[in-house]
C-alpha atoms as a PDB file:
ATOM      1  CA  UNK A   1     -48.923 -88.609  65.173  1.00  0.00           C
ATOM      2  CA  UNK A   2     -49.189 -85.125  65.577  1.00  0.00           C
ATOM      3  CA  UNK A   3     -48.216 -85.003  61.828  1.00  0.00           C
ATOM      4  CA  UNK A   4     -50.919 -86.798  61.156  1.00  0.00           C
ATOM      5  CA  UNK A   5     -53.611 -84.715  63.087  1.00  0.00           C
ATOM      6  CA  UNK A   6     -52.602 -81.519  61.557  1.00  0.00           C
ATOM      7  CA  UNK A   7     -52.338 -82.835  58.549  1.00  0.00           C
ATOM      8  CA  UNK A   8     -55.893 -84.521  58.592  1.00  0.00           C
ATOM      9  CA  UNK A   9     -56.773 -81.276  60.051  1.00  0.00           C
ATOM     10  CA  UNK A  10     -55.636 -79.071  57.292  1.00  0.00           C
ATOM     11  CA  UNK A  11     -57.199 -81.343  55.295  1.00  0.00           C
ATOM     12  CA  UNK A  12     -60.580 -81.047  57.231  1.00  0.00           C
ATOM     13  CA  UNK A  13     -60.444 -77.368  57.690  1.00  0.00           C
ATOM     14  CA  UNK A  14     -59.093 -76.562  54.348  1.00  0.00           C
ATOM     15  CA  UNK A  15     -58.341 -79.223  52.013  1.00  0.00           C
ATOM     16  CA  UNK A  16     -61.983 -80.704  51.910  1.00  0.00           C
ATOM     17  CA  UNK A  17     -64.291 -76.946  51.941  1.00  0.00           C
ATOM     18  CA  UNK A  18     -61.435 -76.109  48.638  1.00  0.00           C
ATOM     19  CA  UNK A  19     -62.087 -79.693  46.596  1.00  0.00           C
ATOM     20  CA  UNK A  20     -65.938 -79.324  47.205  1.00  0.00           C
ATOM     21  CA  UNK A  21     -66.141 -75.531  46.447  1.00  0.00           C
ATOM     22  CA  UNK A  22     -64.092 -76.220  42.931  1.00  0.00           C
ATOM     23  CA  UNK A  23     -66.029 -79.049  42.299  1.00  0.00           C
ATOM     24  CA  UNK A  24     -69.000 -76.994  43.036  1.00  0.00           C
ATOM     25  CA  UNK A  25     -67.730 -74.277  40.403  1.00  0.00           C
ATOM     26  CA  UNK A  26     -66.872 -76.488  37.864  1.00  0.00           C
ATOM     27  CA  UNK A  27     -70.282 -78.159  38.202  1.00  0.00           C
ATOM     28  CA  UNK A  28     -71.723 -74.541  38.191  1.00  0.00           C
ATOM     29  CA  UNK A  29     -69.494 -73.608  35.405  1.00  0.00           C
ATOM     30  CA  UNK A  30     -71.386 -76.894  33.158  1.00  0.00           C
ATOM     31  CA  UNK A  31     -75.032 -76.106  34.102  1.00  0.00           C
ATOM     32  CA  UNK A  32     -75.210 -72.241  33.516  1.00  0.00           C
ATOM     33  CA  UNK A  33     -72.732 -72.651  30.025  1.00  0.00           C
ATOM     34  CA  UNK A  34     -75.446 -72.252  27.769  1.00  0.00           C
ATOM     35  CA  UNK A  35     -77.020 -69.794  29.599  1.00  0.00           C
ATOM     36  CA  UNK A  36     -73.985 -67.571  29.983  1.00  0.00           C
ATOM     37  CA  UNK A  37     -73.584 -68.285  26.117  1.00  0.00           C
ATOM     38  CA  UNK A  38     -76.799 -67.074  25.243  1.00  0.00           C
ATOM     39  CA  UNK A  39     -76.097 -63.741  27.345  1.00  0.00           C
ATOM     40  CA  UNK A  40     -73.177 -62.895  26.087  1.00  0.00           C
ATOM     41  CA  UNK A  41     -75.161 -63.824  22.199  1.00  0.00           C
ATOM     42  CA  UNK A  42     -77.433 -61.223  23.624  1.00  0.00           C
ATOM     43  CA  UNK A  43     -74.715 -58.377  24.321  1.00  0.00           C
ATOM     44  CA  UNK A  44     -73.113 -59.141  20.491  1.00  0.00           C
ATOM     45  CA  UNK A  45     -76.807 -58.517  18.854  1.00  0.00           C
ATOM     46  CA  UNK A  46     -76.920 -55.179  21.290  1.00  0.00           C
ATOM     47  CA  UNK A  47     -73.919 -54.233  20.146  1.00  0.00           C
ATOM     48  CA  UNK A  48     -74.653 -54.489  16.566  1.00  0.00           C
ATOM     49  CA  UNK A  49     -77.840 -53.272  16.706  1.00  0.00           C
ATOM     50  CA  UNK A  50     -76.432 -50.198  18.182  1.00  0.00           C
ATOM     51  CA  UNK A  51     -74.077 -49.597  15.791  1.00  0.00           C
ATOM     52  CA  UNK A  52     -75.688 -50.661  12.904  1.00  0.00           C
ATOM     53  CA  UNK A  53     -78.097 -47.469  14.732  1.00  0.00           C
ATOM     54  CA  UNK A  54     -75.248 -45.311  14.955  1.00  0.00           C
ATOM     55  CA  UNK A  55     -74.402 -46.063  11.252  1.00  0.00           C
ATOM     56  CA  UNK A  56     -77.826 -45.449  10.050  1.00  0.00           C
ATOM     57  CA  UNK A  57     -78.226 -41.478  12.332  1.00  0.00           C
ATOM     58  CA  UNK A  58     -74.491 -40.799  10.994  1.00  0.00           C
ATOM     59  CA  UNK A  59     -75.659 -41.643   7.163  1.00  0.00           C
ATOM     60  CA  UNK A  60     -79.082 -39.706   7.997  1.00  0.00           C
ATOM     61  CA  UNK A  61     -77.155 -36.876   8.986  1.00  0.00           C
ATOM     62  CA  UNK A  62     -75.250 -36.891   5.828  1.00  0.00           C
ATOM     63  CA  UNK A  63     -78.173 -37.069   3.722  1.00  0.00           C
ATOM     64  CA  UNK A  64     -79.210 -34.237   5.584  1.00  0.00           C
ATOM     65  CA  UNK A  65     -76.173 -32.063   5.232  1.00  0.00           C
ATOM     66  CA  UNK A  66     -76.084 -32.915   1.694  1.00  0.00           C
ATOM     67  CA  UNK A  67     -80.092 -31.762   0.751  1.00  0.00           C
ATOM     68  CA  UNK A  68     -79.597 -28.724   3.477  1.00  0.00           C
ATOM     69  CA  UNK A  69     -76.344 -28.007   0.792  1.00  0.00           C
ATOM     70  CA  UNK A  70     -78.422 -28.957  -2.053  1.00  0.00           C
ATOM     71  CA  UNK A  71     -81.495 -26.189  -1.199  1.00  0.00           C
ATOM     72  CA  UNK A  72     -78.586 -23.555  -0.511  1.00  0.00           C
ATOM     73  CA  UNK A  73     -76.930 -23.875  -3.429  1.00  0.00           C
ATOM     74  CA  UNK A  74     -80.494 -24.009  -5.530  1.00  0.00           C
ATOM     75  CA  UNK A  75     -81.717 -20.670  -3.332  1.00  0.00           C
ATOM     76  CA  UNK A  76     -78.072 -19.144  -4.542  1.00  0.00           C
ATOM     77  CA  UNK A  77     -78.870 -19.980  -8.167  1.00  0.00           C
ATOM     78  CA  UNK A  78     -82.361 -18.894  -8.291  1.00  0.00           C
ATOM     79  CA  UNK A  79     -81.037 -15.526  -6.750  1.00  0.00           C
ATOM     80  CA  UNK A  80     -78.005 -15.299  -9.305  1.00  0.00           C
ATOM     81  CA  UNK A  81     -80.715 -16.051 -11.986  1.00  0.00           C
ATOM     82  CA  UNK A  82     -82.896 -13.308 -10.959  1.00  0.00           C
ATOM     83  CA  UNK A  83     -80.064 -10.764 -10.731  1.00  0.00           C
ATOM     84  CA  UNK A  84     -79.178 -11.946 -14.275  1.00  0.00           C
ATOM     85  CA  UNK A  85     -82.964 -11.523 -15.591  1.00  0.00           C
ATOM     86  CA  UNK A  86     -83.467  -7.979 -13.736  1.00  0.00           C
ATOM     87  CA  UNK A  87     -79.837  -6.793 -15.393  1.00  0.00           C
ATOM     88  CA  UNK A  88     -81.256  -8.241 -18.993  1.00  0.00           C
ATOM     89  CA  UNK A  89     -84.352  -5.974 -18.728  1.00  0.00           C
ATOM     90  CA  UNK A  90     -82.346  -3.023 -17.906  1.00  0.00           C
ATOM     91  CA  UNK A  91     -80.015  -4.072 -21.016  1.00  0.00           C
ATOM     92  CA  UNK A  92     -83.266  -4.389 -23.105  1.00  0.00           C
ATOM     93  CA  UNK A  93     -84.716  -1.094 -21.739  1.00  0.00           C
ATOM     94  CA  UNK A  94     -81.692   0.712 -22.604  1.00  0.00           C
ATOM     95  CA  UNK A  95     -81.127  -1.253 -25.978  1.00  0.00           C
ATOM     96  CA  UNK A  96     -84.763   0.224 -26.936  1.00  0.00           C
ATOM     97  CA  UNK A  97     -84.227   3.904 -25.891  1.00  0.00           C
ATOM     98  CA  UNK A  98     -80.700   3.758 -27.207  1.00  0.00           C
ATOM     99  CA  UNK A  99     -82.482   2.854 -30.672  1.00  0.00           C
ATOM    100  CA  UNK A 100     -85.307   5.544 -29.802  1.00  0.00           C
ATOM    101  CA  UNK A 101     -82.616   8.118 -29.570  1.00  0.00           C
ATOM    102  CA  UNK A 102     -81.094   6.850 -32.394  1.00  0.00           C
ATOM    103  CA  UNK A 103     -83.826   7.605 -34.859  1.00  0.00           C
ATOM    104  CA  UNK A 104     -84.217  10.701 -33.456  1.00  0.00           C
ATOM    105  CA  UNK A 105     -80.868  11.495 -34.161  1.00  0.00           C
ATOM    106  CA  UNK A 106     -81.132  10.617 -37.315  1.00  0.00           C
ATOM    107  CA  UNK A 107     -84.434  12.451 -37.830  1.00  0.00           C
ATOM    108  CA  UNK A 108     -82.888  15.653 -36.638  1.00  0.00           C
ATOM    109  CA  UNK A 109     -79.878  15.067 -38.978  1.00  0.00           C
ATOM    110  CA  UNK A 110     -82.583  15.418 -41.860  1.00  0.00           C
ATOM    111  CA  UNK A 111     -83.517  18.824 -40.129  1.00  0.00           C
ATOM    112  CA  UNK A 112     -79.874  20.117 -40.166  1.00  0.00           C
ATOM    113  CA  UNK A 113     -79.765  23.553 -41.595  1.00  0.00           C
ATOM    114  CA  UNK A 114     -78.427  23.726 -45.605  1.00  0.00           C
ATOM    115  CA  UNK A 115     -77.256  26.600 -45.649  1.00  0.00           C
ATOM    116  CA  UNK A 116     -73.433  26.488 -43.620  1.00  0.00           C
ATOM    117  CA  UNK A 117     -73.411  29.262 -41.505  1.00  0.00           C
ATOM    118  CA  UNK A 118     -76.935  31.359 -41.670  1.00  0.00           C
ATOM    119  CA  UNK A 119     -78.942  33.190 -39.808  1.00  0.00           C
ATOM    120  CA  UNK A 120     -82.325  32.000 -41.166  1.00  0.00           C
ATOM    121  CA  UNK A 121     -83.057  27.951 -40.521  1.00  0.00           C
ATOM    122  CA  UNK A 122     -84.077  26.303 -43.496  1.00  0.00           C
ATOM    123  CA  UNK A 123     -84.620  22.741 -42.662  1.00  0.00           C
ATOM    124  CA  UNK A 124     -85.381  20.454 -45.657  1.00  0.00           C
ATOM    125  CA  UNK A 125     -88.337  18.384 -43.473  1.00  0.00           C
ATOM    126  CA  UNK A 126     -90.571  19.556 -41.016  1.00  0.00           C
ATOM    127  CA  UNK A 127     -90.519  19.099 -37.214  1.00  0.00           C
ATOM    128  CA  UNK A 128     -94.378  17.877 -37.539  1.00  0.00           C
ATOM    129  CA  UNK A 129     -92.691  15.185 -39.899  1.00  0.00           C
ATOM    130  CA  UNK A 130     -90.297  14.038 -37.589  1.00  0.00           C
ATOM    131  CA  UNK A 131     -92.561  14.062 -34.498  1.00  0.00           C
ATOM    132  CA  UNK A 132     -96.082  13.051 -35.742  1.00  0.00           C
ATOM    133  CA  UNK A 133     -95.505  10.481 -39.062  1.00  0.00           C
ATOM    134  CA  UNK A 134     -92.676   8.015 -37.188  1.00  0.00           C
ATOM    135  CA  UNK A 135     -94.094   5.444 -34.542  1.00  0.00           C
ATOM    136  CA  UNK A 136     -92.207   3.486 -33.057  1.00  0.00           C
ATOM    137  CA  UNK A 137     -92.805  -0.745 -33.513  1.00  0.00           C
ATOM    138  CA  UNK A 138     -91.953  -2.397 -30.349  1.00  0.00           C
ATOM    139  CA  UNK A 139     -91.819  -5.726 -32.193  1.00  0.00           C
ATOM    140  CA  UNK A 140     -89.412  -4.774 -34.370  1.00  0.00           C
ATOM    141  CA  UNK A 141     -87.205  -2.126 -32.054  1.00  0.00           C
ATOM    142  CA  UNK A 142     -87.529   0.324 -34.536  1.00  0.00           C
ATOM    143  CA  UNK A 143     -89.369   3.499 -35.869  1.00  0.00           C
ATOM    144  CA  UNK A 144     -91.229   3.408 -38.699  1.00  0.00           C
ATOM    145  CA  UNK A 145     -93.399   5.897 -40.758  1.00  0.00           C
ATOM    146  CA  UNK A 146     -97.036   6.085 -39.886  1.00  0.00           C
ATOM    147  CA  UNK A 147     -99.038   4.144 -42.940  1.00  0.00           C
ATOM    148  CA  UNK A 148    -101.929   6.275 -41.809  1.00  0.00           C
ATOM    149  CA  UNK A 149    -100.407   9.501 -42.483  1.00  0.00           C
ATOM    150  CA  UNK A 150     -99.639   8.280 -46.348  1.00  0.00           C
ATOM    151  CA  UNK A 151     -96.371   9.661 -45.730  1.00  0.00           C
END
């Protein structure tokens, strides 16, 4: 008999409180399924949404980097094309005095002395000529005689 007791009082003191709290859990577990579905249904969209944020700031960064690179390399050109320009105006400038220096070379040459080894100068033009009756024609980068002068 004392088998019995201790066995209806395990039962009592343990046996009984354990069936009714699992029933109790498994009748818990049942009611709150869908809301405990819905929750975690929550957490998945939060997670997506987050990363779907994440994946949107990275590919705005990226754009970013790439119109920051884009300006750079478009400030770089328009300085390399400046440099280019200025060094083309000094090739032009010197192009035109080269030919300035040119003609008066060759008007000089016209003034060279005949006579090969004289005292006395006897050039076959004048100086006047040479300085006075040739303008120069910027449109054509060259010197011309002066149609005024009837030359």
């Amino acid at each position: 008999m004392e088998a019995v007791v201790s066995v209806m009082e395990w039962l009592f003191e343990t046996g009984i409180p354990a069936l009714v709290g699992a029933v109790v859990a498994l009748a818990g577990r049942f009611l709150f399924h869908r809301e405990e579905k819905e929750s975690k249904m929550l957490d998945n969209e939060m997670k997506r949404a987050e990363l779907e944020q994440k994946s949107a700031e990275r590919e705005r960064e990226r754009a970013d980097e790439w119109r920051r690179l884009y300006i750079e390399s478009k400030e770089d050109s328009d300085r390399k094309e400046d440099i280019i320009r200025e060094y083309q105006e000094k090739e032009h400038s010197h192009m035109v005095e080269n030919a300035r220096l040119e003609a008066r070379c060759a008007a000089l040459e016209c003034q060279r002395c005949e006579v090969y080894g004289c005292t006395k100068r006897r050039p076959p033009l004048s100086e006047q000529y040479v300085e006075s009756d040739r303008k120069y024609n910027a449109d054509a980068d060259i010197y011309q005689d002066d149609p005024d002068k009837g030359a």
